[in-house]
Protein backbone atom coordinates (compact mmCIF):
# COMPACT_ATOMS: atom_id res chain seq x y z
CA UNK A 1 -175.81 109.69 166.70
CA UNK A 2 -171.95 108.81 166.38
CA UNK A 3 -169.43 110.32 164.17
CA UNK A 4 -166.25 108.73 163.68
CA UNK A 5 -163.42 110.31 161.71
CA UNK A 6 -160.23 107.75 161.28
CA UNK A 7 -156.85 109.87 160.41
CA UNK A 8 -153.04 108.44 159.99
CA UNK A 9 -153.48 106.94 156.43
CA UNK A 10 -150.75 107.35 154.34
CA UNK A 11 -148.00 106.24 151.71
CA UNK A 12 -145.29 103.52 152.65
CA UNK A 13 -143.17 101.28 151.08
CA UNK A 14 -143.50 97.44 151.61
CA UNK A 15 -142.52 96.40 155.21
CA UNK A 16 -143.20 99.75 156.51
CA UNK A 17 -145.95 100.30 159.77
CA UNK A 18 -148.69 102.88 160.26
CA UNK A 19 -151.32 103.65 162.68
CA UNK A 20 -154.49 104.16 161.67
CA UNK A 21 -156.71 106.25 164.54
CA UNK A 22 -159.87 106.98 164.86
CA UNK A 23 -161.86 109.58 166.44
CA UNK A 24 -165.28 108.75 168.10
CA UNK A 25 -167.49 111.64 168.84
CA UNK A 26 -171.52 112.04 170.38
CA UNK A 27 -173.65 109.41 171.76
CA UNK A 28 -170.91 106.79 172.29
CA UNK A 29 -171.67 105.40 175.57
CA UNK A 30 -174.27 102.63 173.90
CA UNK A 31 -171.47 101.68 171.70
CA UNK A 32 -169.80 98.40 172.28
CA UNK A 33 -168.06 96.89 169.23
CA UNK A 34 -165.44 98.93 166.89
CA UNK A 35 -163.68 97.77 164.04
CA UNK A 36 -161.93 98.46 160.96
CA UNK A 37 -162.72 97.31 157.62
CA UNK A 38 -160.92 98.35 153.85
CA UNK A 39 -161.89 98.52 150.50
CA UNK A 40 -159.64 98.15 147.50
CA UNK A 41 -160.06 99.17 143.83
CA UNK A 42 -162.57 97.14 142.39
CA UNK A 43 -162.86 95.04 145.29
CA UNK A 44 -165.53 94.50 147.69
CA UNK A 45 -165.20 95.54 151.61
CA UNK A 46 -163.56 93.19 153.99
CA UNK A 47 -163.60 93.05 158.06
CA UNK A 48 -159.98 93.83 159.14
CA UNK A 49 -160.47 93.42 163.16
CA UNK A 50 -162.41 94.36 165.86
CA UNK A 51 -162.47 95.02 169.42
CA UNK A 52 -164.74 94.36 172.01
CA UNK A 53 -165.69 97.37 174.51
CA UNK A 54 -163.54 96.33 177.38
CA UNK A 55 -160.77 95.67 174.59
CA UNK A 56 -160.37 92.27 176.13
CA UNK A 57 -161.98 90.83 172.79
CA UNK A 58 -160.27 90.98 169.55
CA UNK A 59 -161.06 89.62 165.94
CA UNK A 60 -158.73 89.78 162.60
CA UNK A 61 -158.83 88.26 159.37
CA UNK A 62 -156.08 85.90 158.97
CA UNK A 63 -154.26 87.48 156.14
CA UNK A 64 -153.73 90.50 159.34
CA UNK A 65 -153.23 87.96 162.20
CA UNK A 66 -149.45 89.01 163.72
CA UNK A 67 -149.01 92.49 162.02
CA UNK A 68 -151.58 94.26 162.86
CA UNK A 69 -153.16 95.21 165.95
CA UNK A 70 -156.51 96.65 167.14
CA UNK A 71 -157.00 98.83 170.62
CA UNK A 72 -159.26 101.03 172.02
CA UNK A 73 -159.06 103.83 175.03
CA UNK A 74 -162.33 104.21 176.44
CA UNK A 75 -161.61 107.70 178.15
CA UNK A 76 -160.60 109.28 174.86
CA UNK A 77 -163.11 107.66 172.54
CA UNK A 78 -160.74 106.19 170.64
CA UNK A 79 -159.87 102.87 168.67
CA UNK A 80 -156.38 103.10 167.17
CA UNK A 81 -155.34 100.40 164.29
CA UNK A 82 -151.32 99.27 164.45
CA UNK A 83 -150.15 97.70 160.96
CA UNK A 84 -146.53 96.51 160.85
CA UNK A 85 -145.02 94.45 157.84
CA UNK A 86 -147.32 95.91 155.22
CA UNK A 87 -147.75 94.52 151.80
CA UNK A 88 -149.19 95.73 148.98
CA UNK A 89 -152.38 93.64 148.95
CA UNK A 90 -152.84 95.60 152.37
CA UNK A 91 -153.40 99.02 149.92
CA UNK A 92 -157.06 100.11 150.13
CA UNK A 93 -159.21 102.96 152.16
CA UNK A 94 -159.62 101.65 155.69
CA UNK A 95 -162.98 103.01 157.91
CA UNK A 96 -163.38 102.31 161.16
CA UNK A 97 -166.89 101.10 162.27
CA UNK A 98 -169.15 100.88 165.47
CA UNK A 99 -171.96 99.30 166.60
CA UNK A 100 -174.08 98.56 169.88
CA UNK A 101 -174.85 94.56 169.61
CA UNK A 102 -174.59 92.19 172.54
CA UNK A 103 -171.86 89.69 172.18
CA UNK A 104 -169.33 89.62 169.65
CA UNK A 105 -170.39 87.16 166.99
CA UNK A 106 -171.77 89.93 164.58
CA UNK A 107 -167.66 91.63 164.09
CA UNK A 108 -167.19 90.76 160.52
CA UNK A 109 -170.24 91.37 159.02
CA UNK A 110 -170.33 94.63 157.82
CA UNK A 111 -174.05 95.25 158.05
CA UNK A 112 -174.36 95.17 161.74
CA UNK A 113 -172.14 98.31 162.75
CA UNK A 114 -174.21 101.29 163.15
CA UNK A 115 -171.71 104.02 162.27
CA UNK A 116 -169.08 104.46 159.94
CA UNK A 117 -166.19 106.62 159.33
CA UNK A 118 -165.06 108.47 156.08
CA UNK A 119 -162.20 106.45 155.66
CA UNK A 120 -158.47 107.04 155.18
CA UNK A 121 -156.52 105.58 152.03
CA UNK A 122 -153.55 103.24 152.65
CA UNK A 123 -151.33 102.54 149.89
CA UNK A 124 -148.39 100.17 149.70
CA UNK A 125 -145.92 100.52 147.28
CA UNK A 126 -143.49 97.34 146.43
């Protein structure tokens, strides 16, 4: 089993950065692909990025490409999200995900990450 726990949510105004971390603990040395996903009110979940195992791979959903970015350190068990220029539509409770797949073509769906996080609420106020 894996337990992650993601931390570093928080309140910011529009245009503001945070980094969202998150804390990988147990049998993580099958794990290969991490990523983070978010939920807002009344909406359904949606990939935010992901990173391959060697962190030479990454993925993001457009409406993230060039403000936010995904890393990982290996030695700590960690996979840290960086958000910059946040906007309101960015408000919702991110969890960071892993899973043990080959290959990288399974990052935004959802259903193929093994373990999940709690999640940690982001809000962005205008």
């Amino acid at each position: 089993q894996v337990q992650l726990v993601e931390s570093g949510g928080g309140l910011v105004q529009a245009g503001g950065s945070l980094r969202l971390s998150c804390a990988a603990s147990g049998r993580t040395f099958g794990i290969s692909g991490m990523g983070w996903f978010r939920q807002a009110p009344g909406k359904e979940r949606e990939f935010v990025a992901a990173v391959s195992r060697s962190g030479g791979t990454t993925n993001y959903i457009d409406s993230v490409k060039g403000r936010f970015t995904i890393s990982r350190d290996n030695a700590k068990n960690m996979v840290y999200l960086q958000m910059s220029d946040l906007k309101p539509e960015d408000t919702a409770v991110y969890y960071c995900a892993a899973g043990s797949l080959p290959g990288n073509w399974w990052y935004r769906f959802g259903g193929k990450y093994a373990y999940w996080g709690q999640g940690t609420q982001v809000t962005v106020s205008s």
